[in-house]
N, C-alpha and C. Protein backbone atom coordinates (compact mmCIF):
# COMPACT_ATOMS: atom_id res chain seq x y z
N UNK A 1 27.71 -168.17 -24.25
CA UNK A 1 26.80 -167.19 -23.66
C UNK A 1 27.34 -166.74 -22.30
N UNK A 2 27.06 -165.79 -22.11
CA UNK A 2 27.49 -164.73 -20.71
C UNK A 2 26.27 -164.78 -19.82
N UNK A 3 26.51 -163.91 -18.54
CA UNK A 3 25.77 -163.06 -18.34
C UNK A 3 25.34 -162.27 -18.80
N UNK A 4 23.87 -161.46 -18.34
CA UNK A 4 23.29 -160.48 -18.90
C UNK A 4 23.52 -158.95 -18.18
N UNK A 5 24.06 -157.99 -19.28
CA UNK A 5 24.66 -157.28 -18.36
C UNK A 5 23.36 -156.15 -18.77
N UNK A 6 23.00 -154.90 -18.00
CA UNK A 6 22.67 -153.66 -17.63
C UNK A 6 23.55 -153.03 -17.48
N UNK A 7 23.63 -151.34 -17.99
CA UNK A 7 24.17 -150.51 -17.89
C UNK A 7 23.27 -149.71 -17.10
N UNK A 8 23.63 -149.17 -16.14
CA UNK A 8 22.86 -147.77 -15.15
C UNK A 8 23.52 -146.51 -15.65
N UNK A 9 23.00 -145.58 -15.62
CA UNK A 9 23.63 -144.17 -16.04
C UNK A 9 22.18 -142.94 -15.94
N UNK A 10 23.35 -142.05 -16.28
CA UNK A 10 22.22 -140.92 -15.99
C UNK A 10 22.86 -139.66 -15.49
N UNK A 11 22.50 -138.31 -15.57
CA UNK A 11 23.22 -137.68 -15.00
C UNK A 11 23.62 -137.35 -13.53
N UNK A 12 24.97 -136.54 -12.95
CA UNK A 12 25.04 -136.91 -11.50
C UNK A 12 23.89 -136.15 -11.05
N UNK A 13 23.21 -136.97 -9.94
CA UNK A 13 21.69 -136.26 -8.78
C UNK A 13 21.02 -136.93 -9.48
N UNK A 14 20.53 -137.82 -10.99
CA UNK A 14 19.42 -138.44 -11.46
C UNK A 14 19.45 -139.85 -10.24
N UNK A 15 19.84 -140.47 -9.32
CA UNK A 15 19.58 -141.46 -9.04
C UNK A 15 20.07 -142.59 -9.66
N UNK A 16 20.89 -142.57 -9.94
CA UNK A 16 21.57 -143.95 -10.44
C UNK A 16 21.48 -145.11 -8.99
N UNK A 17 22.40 -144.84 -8.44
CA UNK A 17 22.57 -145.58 -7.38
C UNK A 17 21.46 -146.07 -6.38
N UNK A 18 20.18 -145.73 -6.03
CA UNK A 18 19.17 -145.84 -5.80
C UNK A 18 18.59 -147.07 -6.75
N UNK A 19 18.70 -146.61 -8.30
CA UNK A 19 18.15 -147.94 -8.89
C UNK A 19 18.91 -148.84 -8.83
N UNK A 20 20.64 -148.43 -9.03
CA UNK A 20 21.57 -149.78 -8.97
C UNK A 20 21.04 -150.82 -7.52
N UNK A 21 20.98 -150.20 -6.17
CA UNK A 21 20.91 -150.68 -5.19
C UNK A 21 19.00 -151.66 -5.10
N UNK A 22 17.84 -151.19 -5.79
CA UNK A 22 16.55 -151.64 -6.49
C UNK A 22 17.12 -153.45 -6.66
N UNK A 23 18.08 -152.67 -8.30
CA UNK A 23 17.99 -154.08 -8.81
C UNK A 23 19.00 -155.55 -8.30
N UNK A 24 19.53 -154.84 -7.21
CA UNK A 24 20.30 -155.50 -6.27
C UNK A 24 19.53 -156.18 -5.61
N UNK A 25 18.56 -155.16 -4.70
CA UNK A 25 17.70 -155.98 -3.99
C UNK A 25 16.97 -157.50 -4.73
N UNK A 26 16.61 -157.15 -6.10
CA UNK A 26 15.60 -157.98 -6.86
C UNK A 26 16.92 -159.50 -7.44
N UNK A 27 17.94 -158.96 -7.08
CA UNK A 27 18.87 -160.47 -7.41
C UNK A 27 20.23 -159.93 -8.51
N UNK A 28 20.41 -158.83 -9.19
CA UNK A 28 21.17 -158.55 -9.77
C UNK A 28 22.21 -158.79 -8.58
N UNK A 29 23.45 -158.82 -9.44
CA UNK A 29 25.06 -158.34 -9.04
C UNK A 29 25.34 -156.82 -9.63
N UNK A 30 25.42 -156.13 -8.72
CA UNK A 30 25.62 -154.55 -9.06
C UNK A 30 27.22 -154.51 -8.86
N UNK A 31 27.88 -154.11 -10.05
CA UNK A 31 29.07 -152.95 -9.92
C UNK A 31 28.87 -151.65 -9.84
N UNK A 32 29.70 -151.14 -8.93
CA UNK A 32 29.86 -149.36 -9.74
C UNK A 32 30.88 -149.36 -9.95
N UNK A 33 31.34 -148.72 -11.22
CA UNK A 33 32.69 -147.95 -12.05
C UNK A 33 33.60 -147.20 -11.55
N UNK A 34 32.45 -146.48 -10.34
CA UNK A 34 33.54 -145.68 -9.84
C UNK A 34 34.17 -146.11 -8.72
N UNK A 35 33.61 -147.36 -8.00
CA UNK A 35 34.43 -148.13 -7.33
C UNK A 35 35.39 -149.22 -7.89
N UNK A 36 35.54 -149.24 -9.20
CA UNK A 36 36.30 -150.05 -9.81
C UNK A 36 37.50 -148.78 -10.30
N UNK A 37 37.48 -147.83 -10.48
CA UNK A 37 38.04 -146.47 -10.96
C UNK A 37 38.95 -146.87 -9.63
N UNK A 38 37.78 -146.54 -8.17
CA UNK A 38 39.13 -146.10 -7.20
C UNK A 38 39.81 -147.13 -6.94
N UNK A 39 39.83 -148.46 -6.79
CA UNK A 39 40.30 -150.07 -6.84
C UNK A 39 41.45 -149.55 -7.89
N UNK A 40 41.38 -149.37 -9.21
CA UNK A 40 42.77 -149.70 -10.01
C UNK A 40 43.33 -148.48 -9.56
N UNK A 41 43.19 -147.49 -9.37
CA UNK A 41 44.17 -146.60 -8.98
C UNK A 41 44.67 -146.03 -8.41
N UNK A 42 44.65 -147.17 -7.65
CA UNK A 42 45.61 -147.55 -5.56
C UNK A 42 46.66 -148.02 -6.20
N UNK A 43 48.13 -147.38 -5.02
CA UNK A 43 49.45 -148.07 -5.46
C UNK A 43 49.76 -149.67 -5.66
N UNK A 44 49.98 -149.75 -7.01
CA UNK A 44 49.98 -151.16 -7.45
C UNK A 44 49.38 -151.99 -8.07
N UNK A 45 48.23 -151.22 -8.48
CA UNK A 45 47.20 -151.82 -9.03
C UNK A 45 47.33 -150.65 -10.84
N UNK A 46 46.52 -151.14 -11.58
CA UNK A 46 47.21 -151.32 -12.95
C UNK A 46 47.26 -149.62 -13.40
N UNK A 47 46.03 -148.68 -13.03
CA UNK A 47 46.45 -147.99 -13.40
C UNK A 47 47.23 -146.73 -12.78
N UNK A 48 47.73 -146.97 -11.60
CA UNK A 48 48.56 -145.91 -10.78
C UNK A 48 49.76 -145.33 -11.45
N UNK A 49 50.33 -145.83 -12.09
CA UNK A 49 51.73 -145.63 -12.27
C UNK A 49 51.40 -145.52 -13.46
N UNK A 50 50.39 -145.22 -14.41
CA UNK A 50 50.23 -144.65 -15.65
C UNK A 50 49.34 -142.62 -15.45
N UNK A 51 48.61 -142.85 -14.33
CA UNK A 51 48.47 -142.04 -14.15
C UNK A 51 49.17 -140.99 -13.37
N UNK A 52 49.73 -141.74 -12.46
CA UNK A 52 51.23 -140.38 -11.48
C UNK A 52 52.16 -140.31 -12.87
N UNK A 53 52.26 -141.02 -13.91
CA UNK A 53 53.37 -140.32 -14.78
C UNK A 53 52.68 -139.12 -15.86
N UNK A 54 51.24 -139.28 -15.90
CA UNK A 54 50.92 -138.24 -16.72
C UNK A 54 50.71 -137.06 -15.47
N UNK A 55 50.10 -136.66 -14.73
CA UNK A 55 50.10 -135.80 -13.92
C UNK A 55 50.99 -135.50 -12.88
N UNK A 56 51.58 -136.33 -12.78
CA UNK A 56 52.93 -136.14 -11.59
C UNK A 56 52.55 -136.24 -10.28
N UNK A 57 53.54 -135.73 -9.69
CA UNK A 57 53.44 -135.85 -8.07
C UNK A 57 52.57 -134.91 -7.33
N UNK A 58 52.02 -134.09 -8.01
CA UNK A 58 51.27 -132.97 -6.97
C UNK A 58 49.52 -133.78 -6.90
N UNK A 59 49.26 -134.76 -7.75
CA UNK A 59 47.83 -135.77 -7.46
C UNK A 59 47.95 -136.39 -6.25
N UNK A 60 49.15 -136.59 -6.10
CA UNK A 60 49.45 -137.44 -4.77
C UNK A 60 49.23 -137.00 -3.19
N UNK A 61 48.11 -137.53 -2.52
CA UNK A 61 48.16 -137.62 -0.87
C UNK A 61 49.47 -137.47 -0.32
N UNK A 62 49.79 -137.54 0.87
CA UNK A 62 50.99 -137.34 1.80
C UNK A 62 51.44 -139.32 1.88
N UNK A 63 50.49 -139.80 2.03
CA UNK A 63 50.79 -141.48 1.51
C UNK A 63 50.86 -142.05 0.49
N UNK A 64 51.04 -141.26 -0.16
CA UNK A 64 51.26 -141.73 -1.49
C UNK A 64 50.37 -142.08 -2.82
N UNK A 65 48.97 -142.19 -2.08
CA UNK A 65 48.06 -142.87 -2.91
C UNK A 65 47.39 -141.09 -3.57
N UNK A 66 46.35 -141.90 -4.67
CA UNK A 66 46.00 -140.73 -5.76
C UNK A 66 45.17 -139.83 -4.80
N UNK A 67 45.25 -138.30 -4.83
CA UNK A 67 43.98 -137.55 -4.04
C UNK A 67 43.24 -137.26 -5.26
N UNK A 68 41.95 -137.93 -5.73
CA UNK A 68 41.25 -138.09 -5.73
C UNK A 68 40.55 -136.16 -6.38
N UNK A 69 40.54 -135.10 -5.16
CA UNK A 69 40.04 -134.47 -5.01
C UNK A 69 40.93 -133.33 -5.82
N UNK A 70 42.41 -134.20 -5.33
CA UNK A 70 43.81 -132.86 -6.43
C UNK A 70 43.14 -133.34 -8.45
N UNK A 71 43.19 -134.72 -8.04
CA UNK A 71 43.11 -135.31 -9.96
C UNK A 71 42.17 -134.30 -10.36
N UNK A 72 40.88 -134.27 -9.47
CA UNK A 72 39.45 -134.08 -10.27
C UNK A 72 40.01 -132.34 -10.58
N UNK A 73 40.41 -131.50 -9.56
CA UNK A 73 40.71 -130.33 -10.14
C UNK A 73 41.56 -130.50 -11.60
N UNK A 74 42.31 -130.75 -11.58
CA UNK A 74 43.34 -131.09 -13.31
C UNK A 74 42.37 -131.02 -14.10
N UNK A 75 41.41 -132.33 -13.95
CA UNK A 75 40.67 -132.49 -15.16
C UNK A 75 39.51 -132.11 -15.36
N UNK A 76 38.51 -132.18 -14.55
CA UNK A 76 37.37 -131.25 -14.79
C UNK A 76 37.45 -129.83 -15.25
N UNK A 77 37.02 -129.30 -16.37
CA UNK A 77 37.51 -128.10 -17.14
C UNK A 77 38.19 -128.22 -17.71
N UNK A 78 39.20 -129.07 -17.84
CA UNK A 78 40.32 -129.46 -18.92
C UNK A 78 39.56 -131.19 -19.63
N UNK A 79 38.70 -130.54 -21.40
CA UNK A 79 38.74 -131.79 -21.61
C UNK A 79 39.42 -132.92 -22.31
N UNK A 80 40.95 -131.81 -22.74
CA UNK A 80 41.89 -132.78 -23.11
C UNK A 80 42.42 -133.67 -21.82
N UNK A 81 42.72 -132.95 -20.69
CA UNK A 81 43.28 -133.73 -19.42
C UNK A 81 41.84 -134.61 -19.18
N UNK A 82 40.92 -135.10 -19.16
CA UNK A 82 40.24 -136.05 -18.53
C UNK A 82 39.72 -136.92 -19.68
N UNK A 83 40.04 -136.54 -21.08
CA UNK A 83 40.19 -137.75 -21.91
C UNK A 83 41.68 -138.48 -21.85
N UNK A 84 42.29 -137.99 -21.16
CA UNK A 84 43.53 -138.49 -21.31
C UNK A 84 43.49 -139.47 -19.79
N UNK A 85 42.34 -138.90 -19.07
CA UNK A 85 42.41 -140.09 -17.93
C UNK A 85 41.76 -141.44 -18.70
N UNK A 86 40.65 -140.86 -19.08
CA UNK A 86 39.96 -141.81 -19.22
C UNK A 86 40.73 -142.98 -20.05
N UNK A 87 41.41 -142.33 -20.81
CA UNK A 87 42.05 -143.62 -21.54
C UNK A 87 43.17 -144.44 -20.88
N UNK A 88 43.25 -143.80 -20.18
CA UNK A 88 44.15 -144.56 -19.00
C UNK A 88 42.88 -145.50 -18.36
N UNK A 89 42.45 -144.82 -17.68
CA UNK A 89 41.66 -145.91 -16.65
C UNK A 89 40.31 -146.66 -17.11
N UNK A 90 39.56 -146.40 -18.36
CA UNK A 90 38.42 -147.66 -18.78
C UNK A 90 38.60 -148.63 -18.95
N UNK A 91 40.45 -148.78 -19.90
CA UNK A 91 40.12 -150.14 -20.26
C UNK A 91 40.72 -151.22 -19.01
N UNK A 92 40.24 -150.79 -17.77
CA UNK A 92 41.21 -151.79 -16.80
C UNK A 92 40.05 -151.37 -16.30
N UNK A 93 38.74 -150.67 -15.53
CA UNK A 93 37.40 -150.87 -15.74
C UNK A 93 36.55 -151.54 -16.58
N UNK A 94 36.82 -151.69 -17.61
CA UNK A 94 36.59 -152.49 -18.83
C UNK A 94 36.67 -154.36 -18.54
N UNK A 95 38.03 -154.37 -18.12
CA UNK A 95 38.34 -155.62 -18.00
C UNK A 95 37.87 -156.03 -16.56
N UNK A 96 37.82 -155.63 -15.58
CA UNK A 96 36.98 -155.88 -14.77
C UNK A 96 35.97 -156.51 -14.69
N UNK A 97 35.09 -155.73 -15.35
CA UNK A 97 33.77 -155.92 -15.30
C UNK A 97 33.59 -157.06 -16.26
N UNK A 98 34.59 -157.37 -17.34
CA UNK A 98 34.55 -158.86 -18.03
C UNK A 98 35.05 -159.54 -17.43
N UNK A 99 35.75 -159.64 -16.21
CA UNK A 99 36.46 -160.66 -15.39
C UNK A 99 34.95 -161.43 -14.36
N UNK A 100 34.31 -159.95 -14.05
CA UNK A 100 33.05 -160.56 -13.14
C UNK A 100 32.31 -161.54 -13.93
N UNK A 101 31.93 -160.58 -15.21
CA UNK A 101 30.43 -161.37 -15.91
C UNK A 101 31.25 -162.62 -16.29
N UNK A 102 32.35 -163.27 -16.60
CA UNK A 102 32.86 -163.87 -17.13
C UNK A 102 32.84 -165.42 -15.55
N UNK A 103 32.66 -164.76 -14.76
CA UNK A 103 32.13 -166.18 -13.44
C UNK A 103 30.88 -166.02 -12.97
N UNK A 104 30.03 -165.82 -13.82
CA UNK A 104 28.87 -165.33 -13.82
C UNK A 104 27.86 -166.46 -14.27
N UNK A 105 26.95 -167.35 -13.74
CA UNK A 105 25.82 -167.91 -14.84
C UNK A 105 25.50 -167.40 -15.97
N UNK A 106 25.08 -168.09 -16.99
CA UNK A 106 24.31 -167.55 -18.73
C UNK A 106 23.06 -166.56 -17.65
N UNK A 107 22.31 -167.45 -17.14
CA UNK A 107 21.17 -166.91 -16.75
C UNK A 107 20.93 -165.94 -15.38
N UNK A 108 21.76 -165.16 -14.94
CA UNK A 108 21.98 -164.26 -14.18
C UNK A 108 22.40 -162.56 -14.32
N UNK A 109 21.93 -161.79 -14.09
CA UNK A 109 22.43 -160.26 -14.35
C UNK A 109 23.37 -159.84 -13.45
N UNK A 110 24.40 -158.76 -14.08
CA UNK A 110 24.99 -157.94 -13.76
C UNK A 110 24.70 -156.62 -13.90
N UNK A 111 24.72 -155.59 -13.22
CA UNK A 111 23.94 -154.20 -13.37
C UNK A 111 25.42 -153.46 -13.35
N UNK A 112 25.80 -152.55 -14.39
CA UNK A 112 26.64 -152.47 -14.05
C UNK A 112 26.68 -150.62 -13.88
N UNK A 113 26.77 -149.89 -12.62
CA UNK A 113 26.09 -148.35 -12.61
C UNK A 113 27.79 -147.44 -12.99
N UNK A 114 27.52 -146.42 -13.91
CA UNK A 114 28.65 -145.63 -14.63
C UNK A 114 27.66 -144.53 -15.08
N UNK A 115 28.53 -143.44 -14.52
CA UNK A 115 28.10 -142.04 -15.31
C UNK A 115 28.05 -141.76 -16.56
N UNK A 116 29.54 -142.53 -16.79
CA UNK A 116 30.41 -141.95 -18.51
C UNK A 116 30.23 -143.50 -19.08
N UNK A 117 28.76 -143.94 -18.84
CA UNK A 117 28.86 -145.48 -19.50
C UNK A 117 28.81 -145.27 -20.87
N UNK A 118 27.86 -144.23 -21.58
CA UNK A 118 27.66 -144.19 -22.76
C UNK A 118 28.75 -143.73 -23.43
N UNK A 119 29.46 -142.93 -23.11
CA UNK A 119 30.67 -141.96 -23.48
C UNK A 119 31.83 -143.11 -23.77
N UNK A 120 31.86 -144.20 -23.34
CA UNK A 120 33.01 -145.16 -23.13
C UNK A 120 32.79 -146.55 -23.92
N UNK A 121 34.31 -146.97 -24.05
CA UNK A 121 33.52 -148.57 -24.79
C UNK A 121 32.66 -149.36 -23.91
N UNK A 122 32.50 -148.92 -22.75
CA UNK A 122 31.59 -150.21 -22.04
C UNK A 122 30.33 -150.01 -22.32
N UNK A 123 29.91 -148.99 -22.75
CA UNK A 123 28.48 -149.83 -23.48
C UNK A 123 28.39 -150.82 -24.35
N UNK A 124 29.62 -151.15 -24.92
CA UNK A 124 29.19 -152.01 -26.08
C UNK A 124 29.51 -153.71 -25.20
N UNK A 125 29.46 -153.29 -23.68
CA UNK A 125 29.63 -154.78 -23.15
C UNK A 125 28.07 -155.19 -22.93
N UNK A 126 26.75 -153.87 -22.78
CA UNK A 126 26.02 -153.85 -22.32
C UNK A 126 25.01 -154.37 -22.79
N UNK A 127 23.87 -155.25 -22.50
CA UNK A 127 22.75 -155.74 -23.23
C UNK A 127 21.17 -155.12 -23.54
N UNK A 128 21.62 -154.44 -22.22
CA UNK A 128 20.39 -152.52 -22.34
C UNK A 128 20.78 -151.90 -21.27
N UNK A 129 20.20 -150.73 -21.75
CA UNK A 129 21.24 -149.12 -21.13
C UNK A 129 19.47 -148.88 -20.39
N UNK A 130 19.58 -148.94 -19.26
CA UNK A 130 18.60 -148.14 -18.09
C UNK A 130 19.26 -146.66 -17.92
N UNK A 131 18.02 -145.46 -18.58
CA UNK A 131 18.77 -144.04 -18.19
C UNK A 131 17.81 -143.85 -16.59
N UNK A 132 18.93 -143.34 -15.68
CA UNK A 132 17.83 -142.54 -14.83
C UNK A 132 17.58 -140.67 -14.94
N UNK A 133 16.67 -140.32 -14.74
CA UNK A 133 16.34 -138.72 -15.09
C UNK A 133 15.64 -138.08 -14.32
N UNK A 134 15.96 -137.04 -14.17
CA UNK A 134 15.13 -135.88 -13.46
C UNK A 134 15.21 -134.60 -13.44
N UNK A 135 14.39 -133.73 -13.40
CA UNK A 135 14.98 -132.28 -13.78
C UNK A 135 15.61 -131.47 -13.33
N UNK A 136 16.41 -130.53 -14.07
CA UNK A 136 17.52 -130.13 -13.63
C UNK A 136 17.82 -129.92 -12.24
N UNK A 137 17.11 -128.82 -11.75
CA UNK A 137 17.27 -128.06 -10.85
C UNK A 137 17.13 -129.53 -9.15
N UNK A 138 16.40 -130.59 -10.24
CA UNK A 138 16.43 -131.51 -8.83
C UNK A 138 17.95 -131.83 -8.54
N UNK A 139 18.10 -132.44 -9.94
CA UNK A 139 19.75 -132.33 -10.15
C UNK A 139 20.44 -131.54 -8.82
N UNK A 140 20.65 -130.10 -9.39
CA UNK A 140 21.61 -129.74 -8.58
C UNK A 140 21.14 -129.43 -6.92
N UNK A 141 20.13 -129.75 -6.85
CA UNK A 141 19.17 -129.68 -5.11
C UNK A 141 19.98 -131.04 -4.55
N UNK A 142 19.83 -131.77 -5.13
CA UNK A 142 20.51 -133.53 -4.86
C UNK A 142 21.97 -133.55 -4.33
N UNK A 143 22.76 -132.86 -5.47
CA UNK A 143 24.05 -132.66 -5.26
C UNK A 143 24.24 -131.70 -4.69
N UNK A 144 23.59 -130.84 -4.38
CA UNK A 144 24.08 -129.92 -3.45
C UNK A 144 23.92 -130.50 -1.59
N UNK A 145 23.26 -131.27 -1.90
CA UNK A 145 22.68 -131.52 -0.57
C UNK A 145 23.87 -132.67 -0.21
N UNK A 146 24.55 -133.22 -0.59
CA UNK A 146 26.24 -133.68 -1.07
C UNK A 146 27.05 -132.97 -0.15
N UNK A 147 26.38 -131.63 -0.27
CA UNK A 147 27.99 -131.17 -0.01
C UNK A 147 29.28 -129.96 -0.86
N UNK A 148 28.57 -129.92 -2.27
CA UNK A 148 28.58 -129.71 -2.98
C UNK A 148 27.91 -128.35 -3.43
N UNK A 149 28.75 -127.58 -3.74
CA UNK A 149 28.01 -125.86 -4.06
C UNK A 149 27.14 -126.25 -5.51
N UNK A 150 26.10 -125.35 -5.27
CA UNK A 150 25.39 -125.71 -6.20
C UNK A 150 26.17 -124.97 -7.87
N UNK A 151 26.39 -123.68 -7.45
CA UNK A 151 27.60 -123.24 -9.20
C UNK A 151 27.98 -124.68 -9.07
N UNK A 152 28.93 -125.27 -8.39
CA UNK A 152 30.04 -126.39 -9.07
C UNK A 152 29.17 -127.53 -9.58
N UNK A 153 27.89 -127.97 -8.82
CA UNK A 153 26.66 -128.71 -9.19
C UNK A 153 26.45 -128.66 -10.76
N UNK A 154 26.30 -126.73 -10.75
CA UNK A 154 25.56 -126.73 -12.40
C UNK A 154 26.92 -126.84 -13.16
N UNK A 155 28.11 -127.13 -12.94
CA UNK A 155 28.80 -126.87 -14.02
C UNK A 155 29.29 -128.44 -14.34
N UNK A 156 29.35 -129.25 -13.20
CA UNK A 156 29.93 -130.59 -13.65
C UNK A 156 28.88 -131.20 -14.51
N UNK A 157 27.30 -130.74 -13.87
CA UNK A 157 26.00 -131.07 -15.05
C UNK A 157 26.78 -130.17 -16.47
N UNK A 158 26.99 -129.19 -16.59
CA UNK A 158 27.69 -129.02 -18.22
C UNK A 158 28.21 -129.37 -19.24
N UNK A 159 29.01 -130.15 -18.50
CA UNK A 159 30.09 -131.19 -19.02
C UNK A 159 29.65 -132.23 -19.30
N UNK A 160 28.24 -132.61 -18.89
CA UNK A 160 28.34 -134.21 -18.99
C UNK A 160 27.15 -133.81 -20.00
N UNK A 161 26.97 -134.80 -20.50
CA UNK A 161 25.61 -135.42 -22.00
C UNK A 161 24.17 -134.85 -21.11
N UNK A 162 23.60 -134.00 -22.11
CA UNK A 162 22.50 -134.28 -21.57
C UNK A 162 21.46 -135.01 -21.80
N UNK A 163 20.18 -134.25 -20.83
CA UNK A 163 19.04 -135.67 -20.66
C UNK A 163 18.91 -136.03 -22.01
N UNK A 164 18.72 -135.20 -23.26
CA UNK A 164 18.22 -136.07 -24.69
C UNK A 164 19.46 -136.45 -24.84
N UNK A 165 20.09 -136.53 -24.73
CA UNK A 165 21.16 -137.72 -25.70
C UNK A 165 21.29 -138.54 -24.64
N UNK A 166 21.63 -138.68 -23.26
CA UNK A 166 21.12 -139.94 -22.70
C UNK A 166 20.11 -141.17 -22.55
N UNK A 167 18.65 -139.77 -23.23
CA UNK A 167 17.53 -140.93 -23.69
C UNK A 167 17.71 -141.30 -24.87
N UNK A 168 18.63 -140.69 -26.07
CA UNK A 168 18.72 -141.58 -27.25
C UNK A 168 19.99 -142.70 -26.78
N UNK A 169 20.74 -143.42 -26.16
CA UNK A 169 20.85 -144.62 -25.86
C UNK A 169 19.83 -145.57 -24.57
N UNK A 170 18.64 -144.89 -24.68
CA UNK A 170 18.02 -145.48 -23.34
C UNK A 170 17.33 -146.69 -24.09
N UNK A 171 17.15 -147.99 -23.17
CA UNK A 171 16.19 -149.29 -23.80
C UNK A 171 14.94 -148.77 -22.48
N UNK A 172 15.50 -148.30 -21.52
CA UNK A 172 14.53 -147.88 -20.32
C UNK A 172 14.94 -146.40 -19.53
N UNK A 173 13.60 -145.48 -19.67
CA UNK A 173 13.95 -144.79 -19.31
C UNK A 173 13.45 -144.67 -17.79
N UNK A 174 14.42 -144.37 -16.81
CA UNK A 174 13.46 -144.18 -15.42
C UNK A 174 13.15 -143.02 -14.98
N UNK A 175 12.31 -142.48 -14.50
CA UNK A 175 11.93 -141.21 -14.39
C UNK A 175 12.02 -141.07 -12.19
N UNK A 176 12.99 -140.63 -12.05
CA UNK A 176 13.40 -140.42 -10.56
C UNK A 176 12.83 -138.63 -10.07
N UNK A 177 11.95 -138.60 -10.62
CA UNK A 177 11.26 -136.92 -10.41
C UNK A 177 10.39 -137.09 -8.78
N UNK A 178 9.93 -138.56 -8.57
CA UNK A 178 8.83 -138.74 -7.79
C UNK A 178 9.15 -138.84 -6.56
N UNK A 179 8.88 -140.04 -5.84
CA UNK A 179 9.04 -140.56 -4.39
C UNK A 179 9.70 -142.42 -4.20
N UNK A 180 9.87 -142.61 -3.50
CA UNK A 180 10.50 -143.77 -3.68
C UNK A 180 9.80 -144.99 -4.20
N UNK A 181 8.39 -144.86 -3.85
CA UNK A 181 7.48 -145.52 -4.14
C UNK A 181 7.41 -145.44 -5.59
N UNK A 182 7.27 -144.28 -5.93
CA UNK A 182 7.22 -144.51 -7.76
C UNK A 182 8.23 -144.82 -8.45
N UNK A 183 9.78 -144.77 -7.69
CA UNK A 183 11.26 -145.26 -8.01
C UNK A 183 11.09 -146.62 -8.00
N UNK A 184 10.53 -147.38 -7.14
CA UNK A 184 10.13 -148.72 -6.74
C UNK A 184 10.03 -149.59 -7.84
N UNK A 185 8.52 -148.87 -8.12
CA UNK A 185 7.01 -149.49 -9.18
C UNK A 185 7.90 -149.37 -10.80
N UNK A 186 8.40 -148.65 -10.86
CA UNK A 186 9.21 -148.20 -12.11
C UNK A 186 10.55 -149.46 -12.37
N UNK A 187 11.21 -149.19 -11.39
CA UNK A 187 12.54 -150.41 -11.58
C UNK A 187 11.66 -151.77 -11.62
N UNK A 188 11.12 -152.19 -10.75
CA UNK A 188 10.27 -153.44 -10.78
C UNK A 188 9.58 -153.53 -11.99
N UNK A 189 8.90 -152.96 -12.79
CA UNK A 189 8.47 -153.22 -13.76
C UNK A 189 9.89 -153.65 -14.66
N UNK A 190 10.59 -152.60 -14.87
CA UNK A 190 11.78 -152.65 -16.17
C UNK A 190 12.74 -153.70 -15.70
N UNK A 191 12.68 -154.45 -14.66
CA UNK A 191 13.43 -155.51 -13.71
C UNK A 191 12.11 -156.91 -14.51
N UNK A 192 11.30 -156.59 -14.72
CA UNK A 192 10.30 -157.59 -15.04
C UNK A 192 10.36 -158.11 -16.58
N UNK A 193 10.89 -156.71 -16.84
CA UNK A 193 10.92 -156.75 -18.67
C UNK A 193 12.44 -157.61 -18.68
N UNK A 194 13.12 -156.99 -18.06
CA UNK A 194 14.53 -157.99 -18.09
C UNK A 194 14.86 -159.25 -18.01
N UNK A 195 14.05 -159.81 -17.17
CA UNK A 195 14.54 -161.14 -16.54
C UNK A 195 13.17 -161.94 -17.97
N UNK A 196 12.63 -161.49 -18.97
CA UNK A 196 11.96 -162.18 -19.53
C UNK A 196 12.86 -161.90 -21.08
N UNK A 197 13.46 -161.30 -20.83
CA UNK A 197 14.51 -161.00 -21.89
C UNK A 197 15.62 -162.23 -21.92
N UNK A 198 15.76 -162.38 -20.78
CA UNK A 198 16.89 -163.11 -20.19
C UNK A 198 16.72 -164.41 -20.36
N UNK A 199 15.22 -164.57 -19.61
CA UNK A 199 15.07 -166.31 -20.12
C UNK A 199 14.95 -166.71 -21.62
N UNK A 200 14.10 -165.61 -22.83
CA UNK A 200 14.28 -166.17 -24.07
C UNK A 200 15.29 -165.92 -24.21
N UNK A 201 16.68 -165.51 -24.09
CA UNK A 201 17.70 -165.02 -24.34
C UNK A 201 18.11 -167.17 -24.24
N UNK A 202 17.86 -167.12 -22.61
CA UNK A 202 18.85 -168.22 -22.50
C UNK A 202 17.84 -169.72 -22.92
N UNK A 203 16.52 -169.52 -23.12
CA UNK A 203 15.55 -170.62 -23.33
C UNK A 203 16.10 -170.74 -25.70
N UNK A 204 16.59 -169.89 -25.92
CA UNK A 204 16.39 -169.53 -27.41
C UNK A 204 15.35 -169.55 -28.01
């Protein structure tokens, strides 16, 4: 027996990270993906040198390391180029996140927060998929407030799954439309349903 893992997801501006950081507070171990993304693909680490050979040298900073901001142009809009990342970089995200749960207590959670969780084999590491949601336009109000033009807002929302097919892998759906207080009352409950999952899980 393992740990018990959670998947966080949802689209970008639904609040993922808000609940990841919830069930942190309540005792989880939270990963995010996309800090495991930028971890392997620093010089030397597993997937750098698979990815500067598919895209070459123009991804590259003036130090050498990946820009981040050059990759995402390549592949966003191109969805042969960003399946071709992805298969580069999940399964060393992948293994990660089995390296954690793997020094982990039976009876302890891992939360683990990913955009493209459903899209990828790591759901199938997952023991329930928490969606977070909210409507569109909060969406791109969220991300725009980022930093972020709202056109480029609505178009990276394009690309990604939407809200119904994110709620058909949901075991919980969270509804982030409200105030923090109802973000609260919501994770705490589905944080309540978990940890009773967990003990018959580990009581048998």
């Amino acid at each position: 027996m393992t740990a018990y893992v959670i998947g966080l997801t949802g689209q970008i501006g639904s609040g993922k990270s808000s609940v990841a950081k919830l069930v942190g507070e309540f005792g989880a171990t939270v990963l995010d993906a996309d800090d495991v993304t930028r971890d392997v693909m620093q010089p030397g680490q597993p997937a750098f040198s698979a990815i500067h050979a598919q895209f070459g040298r123009e991804i590259l900073a003036e130090d050498g390391t990946i820009d981040r901001a050059k990759l995402g142009q390549k592949v966003f809009g191109d969805p042969h180029a960003l399946q071709r990342l992805e298969q580069i970089v999940w399964p060393h995200v992948i293994a990660r996140v089995l390296d954690v749960r793997a020094g982990m207590f039976d009876d302890s959670v891992l939360a683990v927060e990913a955009i493209k969780l459903l899209e990828a084999p790591l759901r199938r590491v997952c023991d329930e998929i928490w969606v977070t949601v909210a409507p569109r336009e909060t969406l791109v109000s969220r991300v725009a407030a980022r930093g972020m033009a709202a056109a480029e807002a609505r178009m990276r929302l394009g690309t990604q799954m939407s809200e119904t097919e994110f709620r058909r892998f949901a075991t919980t759906v969270i509804d982030n439309s409200g105030d923090e207080k109802q973000l609260r009352r919501q994770v705490e409950e589905a944080w309540r349903r978990s940890q009773d999952r967990v003990k018959r899980r580990v009581t048998g």
